[in-house]
N, C-alpha and C. Protein backbone atom coordinates (compact mmCIF):
# COMPACT_ATOMS: atom_id res chain seq x y z
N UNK A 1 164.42 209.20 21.94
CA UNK A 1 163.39 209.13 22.96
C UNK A 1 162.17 208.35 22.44
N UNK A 2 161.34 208.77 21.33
CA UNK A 2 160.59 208.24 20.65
C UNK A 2 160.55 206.52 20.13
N UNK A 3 161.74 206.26 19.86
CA UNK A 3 162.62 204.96 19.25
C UNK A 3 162.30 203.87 20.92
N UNK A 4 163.13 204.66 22.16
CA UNK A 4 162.90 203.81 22.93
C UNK A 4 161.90 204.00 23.83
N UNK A 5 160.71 205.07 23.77
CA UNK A 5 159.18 204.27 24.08
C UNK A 5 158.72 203.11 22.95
N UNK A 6 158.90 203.34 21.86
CA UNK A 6 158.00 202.68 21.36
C UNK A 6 158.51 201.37 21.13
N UNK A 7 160.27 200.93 21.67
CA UNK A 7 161.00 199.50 21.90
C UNK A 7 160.13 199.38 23.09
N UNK A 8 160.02 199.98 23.89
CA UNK A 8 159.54 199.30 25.67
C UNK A 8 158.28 198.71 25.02
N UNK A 9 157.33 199.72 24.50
CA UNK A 9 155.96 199.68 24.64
C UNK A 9 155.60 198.07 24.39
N UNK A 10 156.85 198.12 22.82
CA UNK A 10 156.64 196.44 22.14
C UNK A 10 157.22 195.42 22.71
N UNK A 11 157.77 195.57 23.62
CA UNK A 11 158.59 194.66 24.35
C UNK A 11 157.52 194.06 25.54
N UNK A 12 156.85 195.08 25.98
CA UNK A 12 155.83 194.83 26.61
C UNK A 12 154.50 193.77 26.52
N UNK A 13 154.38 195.14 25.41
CA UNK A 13 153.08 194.14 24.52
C UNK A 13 153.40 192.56 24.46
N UNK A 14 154.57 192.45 23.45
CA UNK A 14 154.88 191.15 23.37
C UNK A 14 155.25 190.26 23.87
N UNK A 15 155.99 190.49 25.36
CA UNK A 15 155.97 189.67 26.61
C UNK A 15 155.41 189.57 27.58
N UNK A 16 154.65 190.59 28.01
CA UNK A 16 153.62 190.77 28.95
C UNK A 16 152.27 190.73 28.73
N UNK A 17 151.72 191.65 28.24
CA UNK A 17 150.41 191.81 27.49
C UNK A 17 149.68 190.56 26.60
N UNK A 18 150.41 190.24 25.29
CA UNK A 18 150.18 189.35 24.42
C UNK A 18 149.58 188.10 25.35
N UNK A 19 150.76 187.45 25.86
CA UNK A 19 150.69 186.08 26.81
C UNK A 19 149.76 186.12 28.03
N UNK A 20 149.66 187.01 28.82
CA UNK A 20 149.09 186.87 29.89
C UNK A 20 147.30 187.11 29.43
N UNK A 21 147.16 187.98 28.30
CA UNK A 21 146.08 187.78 28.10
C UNK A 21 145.49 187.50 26.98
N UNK A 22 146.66 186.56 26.28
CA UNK A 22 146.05 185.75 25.10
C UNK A 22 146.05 187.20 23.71
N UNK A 23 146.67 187.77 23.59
CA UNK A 23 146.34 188.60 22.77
C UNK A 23 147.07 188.68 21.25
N UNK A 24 146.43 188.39 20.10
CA UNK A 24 147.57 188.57 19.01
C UNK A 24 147.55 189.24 18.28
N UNK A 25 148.55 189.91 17.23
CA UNK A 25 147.99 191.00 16.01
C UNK A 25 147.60 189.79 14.86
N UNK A 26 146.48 189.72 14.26
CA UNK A 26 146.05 189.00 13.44
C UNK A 26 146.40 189.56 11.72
N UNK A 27 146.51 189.04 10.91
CA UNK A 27 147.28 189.08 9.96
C UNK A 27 145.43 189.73 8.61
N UNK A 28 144.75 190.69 8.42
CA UNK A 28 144.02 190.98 8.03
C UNK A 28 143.76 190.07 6.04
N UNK A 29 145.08 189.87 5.48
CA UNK A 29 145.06 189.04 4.59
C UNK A 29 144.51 187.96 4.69
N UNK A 30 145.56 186.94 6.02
CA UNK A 30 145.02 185.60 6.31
C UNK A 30 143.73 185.40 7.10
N UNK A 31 143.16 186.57 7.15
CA UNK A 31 141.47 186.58 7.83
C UNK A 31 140.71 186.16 6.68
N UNK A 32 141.05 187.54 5.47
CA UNK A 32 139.99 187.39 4.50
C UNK A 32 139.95 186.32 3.48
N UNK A 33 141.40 186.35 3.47
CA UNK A 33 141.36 184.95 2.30
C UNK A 33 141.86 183.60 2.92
N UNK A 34 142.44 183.04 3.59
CA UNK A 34 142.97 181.77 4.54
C UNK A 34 144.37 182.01 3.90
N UNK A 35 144.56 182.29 2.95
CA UNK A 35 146.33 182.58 2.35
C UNK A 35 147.10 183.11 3.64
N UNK A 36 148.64 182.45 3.00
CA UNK A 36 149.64 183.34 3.93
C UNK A 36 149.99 184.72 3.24
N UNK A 37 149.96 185.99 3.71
CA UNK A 37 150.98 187.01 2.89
C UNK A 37 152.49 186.44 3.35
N UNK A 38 153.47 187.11 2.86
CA UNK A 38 154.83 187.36 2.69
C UNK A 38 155.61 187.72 4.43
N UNK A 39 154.29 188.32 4.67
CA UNK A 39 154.72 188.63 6.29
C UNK A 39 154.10 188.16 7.67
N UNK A 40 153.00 187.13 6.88
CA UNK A 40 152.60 186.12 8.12
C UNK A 40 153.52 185.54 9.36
N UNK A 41 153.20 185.58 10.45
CA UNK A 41 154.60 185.09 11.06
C UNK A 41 155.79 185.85 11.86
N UNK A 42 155.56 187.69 11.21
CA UNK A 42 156.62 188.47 11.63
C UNK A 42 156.73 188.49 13.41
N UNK A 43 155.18 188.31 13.86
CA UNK A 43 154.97 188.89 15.44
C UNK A 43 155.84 187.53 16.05
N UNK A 44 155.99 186.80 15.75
CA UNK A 44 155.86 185.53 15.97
C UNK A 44 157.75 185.50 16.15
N UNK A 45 158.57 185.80 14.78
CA UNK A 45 159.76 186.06 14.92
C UNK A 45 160.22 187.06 15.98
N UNK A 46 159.71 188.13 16.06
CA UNK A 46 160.29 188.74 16.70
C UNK A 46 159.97 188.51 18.52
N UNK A 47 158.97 187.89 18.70
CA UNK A 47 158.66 187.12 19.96
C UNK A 47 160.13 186.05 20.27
N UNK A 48 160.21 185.53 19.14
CA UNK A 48 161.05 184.46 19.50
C UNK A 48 162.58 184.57 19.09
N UNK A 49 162.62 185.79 18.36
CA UNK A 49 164.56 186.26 18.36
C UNK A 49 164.53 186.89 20.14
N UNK A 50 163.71 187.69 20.48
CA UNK A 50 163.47 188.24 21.59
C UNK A 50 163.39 187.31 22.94
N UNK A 51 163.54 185.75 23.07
CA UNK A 51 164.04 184.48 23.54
C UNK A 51 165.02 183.61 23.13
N UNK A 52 165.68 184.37 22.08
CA UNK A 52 167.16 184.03 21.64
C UNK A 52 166.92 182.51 20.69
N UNK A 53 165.66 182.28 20.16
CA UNK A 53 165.38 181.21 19.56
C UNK A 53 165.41 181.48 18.18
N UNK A 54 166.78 181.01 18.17
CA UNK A 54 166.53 181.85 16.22
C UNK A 54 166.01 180.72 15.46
N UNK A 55 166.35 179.30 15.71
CA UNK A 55 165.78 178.53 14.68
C UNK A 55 164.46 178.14 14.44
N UNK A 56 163.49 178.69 15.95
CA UNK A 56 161.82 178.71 15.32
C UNK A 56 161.41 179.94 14.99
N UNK A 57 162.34 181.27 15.04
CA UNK A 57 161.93 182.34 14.42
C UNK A 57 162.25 182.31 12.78
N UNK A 58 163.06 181.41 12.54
CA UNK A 58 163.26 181.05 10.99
C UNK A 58 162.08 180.22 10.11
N UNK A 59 161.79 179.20 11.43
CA UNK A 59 160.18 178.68 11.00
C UNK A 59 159.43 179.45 10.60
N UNK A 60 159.16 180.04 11.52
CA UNK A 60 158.05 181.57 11.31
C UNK A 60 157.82 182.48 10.02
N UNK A 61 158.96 182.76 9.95
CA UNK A 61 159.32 183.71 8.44
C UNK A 61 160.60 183.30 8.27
N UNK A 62 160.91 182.36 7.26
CA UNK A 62 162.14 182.74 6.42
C UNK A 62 162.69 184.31 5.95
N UNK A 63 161.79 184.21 5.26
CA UNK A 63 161.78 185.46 4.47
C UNK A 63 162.66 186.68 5.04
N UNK A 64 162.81 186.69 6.04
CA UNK A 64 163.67 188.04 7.12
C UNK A 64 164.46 187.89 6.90
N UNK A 65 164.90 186.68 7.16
CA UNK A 65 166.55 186.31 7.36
C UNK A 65 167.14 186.25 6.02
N UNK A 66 166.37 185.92 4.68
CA UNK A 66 166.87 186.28 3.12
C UNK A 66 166.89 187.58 2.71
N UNK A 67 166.38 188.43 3.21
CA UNK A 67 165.79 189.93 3.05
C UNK A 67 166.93 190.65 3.81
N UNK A 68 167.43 190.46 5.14
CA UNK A 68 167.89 191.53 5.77
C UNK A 68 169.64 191.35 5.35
N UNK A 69 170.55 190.50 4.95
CA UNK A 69 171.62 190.94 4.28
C UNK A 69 171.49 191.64 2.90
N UNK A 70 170.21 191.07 2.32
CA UNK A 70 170.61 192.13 0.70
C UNK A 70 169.72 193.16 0.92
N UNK A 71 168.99 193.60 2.20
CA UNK A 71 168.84 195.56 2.49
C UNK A 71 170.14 196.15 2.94
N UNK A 72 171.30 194.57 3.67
CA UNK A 72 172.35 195.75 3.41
C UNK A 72 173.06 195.92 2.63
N UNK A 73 173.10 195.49 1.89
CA UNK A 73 174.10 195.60 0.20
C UNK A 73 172.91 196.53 -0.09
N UNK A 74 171.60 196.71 -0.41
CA UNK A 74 171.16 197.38 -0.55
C UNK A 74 171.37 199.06 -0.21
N UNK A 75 171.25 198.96 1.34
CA UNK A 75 171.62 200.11 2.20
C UNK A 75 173.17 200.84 1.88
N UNK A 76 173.90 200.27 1.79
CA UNK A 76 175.89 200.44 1.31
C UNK A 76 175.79 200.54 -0.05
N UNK A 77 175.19 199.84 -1.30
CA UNK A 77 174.59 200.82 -2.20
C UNK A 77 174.36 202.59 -2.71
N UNK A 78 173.14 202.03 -1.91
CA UNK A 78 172.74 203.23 -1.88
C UNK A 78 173.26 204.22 -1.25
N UNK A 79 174.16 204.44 0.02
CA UNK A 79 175.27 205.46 0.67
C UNK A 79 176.32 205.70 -0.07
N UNK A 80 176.83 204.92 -0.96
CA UNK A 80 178.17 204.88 -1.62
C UNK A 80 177.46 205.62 -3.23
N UNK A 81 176.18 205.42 -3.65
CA UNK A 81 175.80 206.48 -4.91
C UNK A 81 175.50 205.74 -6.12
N UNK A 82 175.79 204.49 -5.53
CA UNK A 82 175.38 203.53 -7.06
C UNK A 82 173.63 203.43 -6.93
N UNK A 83 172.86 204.25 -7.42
CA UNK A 83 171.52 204.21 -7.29
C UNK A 83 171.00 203.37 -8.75
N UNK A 84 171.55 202.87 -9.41
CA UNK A 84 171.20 202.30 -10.79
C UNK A 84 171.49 200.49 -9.78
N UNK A 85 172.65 200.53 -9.48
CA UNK A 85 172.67 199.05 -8.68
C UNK A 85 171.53 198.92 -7.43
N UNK A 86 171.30 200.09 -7.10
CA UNK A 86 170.43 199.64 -5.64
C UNK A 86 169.39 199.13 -6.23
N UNK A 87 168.95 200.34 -7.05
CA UNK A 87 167.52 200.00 -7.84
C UNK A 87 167.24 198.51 -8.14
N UNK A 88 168.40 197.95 -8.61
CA UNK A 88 167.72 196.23 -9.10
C UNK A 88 167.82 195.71 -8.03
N UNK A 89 168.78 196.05 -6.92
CA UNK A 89 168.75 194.88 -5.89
C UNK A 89 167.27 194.89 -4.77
N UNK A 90 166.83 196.55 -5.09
CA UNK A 90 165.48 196.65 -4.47
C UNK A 90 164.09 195.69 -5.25
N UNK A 91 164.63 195.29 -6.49
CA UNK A 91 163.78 194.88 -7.28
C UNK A 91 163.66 193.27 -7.19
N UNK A 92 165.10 193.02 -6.96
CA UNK A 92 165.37 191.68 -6.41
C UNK A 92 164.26 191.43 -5.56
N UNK A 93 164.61 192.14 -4.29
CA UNK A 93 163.78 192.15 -3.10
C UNK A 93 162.18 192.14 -3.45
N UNK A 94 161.61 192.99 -4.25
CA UNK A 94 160.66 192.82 -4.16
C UNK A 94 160.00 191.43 -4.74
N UNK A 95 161.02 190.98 -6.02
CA UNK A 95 160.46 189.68 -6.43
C UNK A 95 160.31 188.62 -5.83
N UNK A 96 161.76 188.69 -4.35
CA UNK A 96 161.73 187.99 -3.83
C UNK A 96 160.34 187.64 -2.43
N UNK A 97 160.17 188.99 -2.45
CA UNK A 97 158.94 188.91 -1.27
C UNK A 97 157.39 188.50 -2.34
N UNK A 98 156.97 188.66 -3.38
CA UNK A 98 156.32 188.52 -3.99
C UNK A 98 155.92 186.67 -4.25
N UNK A 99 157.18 186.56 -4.78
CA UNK A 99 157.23 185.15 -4.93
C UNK A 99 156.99 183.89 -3.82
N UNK A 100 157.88 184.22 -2.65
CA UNK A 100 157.81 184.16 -1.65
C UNK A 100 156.31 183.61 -0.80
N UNK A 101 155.28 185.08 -1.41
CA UNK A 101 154.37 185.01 -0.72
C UNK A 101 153.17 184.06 -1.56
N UNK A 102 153.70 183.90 -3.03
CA UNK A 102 152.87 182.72 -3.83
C UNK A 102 153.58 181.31 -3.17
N UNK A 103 154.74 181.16 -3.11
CA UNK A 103 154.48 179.80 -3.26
C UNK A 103 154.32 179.27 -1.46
N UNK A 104 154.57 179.75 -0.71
CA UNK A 104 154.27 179.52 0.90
C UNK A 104 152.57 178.93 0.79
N UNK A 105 151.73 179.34 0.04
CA UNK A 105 150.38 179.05 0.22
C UNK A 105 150.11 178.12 -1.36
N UNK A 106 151.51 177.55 -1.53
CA UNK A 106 151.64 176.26 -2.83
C UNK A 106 151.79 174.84 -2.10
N UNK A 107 150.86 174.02 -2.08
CA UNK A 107 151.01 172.93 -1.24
C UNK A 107 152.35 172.08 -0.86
N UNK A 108 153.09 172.11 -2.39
CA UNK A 108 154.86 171.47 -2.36
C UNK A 108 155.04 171.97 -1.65
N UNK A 109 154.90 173.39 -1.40
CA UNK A 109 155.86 174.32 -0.45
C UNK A 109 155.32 174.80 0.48
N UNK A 110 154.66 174.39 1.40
CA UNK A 110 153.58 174.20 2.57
C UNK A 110 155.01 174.15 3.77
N UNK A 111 156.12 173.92 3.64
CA UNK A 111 157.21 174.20 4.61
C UNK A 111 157.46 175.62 4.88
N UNK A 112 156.48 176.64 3.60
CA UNK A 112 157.72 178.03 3.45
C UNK A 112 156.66 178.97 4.89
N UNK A 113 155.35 177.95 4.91
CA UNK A 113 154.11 178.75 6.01
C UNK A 113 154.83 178.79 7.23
N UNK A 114 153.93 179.37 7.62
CA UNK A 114 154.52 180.00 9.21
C UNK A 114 153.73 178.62 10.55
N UNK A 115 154.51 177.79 10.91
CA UNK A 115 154.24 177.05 12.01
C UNK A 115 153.22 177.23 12.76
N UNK A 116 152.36 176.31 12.72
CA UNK A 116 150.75 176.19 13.71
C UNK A 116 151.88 176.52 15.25
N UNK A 117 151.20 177.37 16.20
CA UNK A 117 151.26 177.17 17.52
C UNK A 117 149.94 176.12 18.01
């Protein structure tokens, strides 16, 4: 019950609400410092998987689409009891979001930012 108010609510927000009156969640990192974090971009993906546009939701954030097969090797891991293997692959993950979020705001790699609208 809980799960699907709070799918409507965002479904809302983000197709109705957002657009009609200009509204965005602003990213409190990229306020204070002009940097991208690691998750700049997320509102943005899920706006646009949610229009079946996967290849500018990949613009947006890479990062999801590298992240969400190894949470499930992660996830099957961790159900099956190998908690010594999950552990590094969680560690993976985190290096990978870490790193991620340095070099996106590295000028070479000024491709990894999240697309001007």
């Amino acid at each position: 019950m809980w799960g699907t108010s709070l799918t409507a609510g965002g479904v809302l927000y983000l197709k109705v609400l957002a657009p009609v009156f200009n509204l965005s969640i602003p990213c409190p990192f990229h306020a204070l410092t002009g940097l991208y974090c690691p998750g700049c971009g997320i509102t943005r993906v899920i706006t646009s998987l949610m229009d079946f546009n996967l290849a500018q939701a990949f613009r947006f954030n890479s990062l999801l689409f590298l992240l969400l097969p190894i949470y499930v090797l992660y996830s099957v891991l961790r159900l099956k009891g190998y908690k010594k293997f999950s552990d590094y692959v969680m560690f993976v993950m985190l290096v990978l979001t870490v790193s991620f979020g340095i070099l996106r705001n590295i000028p070479m790699f000024s491709w990894l930012a999240p697309v001007q609208l």
